[in-house]
Structure formats: C-alpha cells, structure tokens
C-alpha atoms as a PDB file:
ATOM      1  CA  UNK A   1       0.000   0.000   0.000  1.00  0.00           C
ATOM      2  CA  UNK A   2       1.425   3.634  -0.908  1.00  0.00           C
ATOM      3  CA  UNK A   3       1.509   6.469   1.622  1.00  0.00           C
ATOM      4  CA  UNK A   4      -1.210   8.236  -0.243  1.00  0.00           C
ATOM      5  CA  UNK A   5      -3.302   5.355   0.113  1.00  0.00           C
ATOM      6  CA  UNK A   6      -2.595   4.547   4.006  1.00  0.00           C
ATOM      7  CA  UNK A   7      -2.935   8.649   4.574  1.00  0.00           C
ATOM      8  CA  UNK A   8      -6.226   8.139   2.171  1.00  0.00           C
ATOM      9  CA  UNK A   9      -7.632   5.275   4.998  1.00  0.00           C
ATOM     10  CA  UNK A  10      -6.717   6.926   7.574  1.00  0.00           C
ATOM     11  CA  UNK A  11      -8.285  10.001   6.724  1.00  0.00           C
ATOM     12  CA  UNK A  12     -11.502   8.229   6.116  1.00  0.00           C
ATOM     13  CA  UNK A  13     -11.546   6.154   9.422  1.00  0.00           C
ATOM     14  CA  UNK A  14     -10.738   9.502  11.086  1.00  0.00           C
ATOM     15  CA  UNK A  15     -13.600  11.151   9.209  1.00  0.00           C
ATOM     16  CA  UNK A  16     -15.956   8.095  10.320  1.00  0.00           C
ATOM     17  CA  UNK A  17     -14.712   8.311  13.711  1.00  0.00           C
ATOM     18  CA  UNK A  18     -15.530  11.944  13.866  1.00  0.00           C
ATOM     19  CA  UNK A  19     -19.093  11.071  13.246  1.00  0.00           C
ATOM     20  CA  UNK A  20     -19.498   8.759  15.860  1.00  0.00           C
ATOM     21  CA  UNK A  21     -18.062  10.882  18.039  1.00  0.00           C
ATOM     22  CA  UNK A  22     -20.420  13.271  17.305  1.00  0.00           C
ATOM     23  CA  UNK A  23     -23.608  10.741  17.670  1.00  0.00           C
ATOM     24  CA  UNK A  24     -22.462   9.547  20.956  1.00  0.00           C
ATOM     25  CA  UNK A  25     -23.877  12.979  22.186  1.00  0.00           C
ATOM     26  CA  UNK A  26     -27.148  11.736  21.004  1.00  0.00           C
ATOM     27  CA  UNK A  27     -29.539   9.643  22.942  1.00  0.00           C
ATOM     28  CA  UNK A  28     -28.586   5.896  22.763  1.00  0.00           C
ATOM     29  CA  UNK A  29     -30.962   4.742  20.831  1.00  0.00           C
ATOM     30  CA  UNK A  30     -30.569   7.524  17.599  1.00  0.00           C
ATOM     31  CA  UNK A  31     -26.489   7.202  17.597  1.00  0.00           C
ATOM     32  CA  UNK A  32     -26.118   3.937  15.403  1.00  0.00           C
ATOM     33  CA  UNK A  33     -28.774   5.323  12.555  1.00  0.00           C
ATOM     34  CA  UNK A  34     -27.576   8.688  12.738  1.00  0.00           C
ATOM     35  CA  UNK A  35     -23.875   7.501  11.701  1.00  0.00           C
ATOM     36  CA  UNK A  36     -25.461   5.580   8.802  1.00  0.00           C
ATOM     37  CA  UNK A  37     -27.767   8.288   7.854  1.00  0.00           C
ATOM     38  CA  UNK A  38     -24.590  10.542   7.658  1.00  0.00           C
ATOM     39  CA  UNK A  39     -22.606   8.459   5.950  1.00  0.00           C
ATOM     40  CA  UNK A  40     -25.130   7.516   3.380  1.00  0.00           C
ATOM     41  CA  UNK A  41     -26.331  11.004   2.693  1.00  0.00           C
ATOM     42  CA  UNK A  42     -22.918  12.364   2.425  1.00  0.00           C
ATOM     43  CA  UNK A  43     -20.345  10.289   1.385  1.00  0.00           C
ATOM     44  CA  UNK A  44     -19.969   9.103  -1.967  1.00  0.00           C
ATOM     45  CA  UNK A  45     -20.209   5.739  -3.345  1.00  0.00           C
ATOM     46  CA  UNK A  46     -15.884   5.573  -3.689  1.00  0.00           C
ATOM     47  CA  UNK A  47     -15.804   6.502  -0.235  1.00  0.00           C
ATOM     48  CA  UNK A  48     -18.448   4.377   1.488  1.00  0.00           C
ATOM     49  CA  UNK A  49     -16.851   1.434  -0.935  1.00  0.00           C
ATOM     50  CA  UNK A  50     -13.222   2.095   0.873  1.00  0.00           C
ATOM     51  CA  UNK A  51     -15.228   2.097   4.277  1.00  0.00           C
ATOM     52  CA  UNK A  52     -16.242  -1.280   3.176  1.00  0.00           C
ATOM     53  CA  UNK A  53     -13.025  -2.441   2.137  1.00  0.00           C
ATOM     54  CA  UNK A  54     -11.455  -1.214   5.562  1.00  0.00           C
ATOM     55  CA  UNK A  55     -14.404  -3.032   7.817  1.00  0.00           C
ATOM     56  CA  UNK A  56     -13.581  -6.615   5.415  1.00  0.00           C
ATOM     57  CA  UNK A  57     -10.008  -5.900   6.234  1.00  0.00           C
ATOM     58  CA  UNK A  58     -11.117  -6.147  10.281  1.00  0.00           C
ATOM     59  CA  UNK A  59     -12.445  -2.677  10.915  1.00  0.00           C
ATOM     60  CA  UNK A  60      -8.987  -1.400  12.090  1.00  0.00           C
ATOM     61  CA  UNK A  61      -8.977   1.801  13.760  1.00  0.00           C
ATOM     62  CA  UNK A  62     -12.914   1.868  13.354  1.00  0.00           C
ATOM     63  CA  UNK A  63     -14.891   3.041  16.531  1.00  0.00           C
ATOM     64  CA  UNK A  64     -17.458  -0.127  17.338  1.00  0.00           C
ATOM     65  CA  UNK A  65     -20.220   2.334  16.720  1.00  0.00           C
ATOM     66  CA  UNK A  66     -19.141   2.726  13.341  1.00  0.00           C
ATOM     67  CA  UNK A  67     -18.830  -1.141  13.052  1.00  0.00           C
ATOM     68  CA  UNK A  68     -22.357  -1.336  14.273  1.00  0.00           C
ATOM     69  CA  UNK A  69     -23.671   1.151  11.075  1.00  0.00           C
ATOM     70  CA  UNK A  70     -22.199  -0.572   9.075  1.00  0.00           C
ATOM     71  CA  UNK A  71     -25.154  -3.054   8.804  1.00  0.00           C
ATOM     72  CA  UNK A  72     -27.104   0.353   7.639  1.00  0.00           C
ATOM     73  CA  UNK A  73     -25.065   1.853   5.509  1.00  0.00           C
ATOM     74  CA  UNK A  74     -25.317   1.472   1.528  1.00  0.00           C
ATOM     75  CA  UNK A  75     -22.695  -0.458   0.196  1.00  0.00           C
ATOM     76  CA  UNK A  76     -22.132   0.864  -3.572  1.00  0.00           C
ATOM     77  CA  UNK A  77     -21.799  -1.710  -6.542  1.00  0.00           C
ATOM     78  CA  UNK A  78     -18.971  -2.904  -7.601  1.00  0.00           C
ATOM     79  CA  UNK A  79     -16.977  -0.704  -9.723  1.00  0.00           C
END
C-alpha cells in the first residue's frame, strides 16, 4: 500500500470516527442510525466502498459504533 493510500484510509476512518463521536452525544438509541444516515447522505459511493473495504479488512482503527452502522449503511456496486 502507498503512503497516499494509508494517509487516504486513515483520513476516512478519522472522518468516520468523527461522526461517531459526534452521535455519541445523542440519545442511545438515535447514535447507530444517525452515523449511517450521515454516511449515506454524504459520502460518496468511492468513499463508502473504501469504508467497506477497511471493515472486510477487520475494521482497524474503526470506533465499534461505526462497526455497528455498518449493517445500515449502503454499500455501492462494484466498480
């Protein structure tokens, strides 16, 4: 892997962190479906496709609750 593609990840597990981290100020039972909401109204399909890639890979560096969208969150087709 290059380091504009490991700088590229962790960018975007940063990014998806950040949006937990901003749901866990929610009430419990909103945080999971807000992260997916976010992610699926705002990030692209390349970027929710990497996400994917990343949580196949093991979810390193992923916060759980992030983990736990997953299971809501569009995957793209295959390009």
């Amino acid at each position: 892997m290059s380091h504009d593609e490991k700088s590229g990840e962790e960018r975007l597990v940063y990014m998806a962190n950040q949006i937990a981290m901003f749901f866990a100020s929610q009430p419990e039972n909103e945080q999971v479906d807000g992260i997916a909401d976010h992610i699926n109204k705002f990030w692209e399909p390349r970027m929710r496709r990497h996400l994917f890639e990343i949580i196949e890979r093991g979810g390193d560096g992923l916060s759980p609750m992030v983990l736990e969208a997953a299971a809501s969150i569009r995957r793209p087709q295959a390009a």
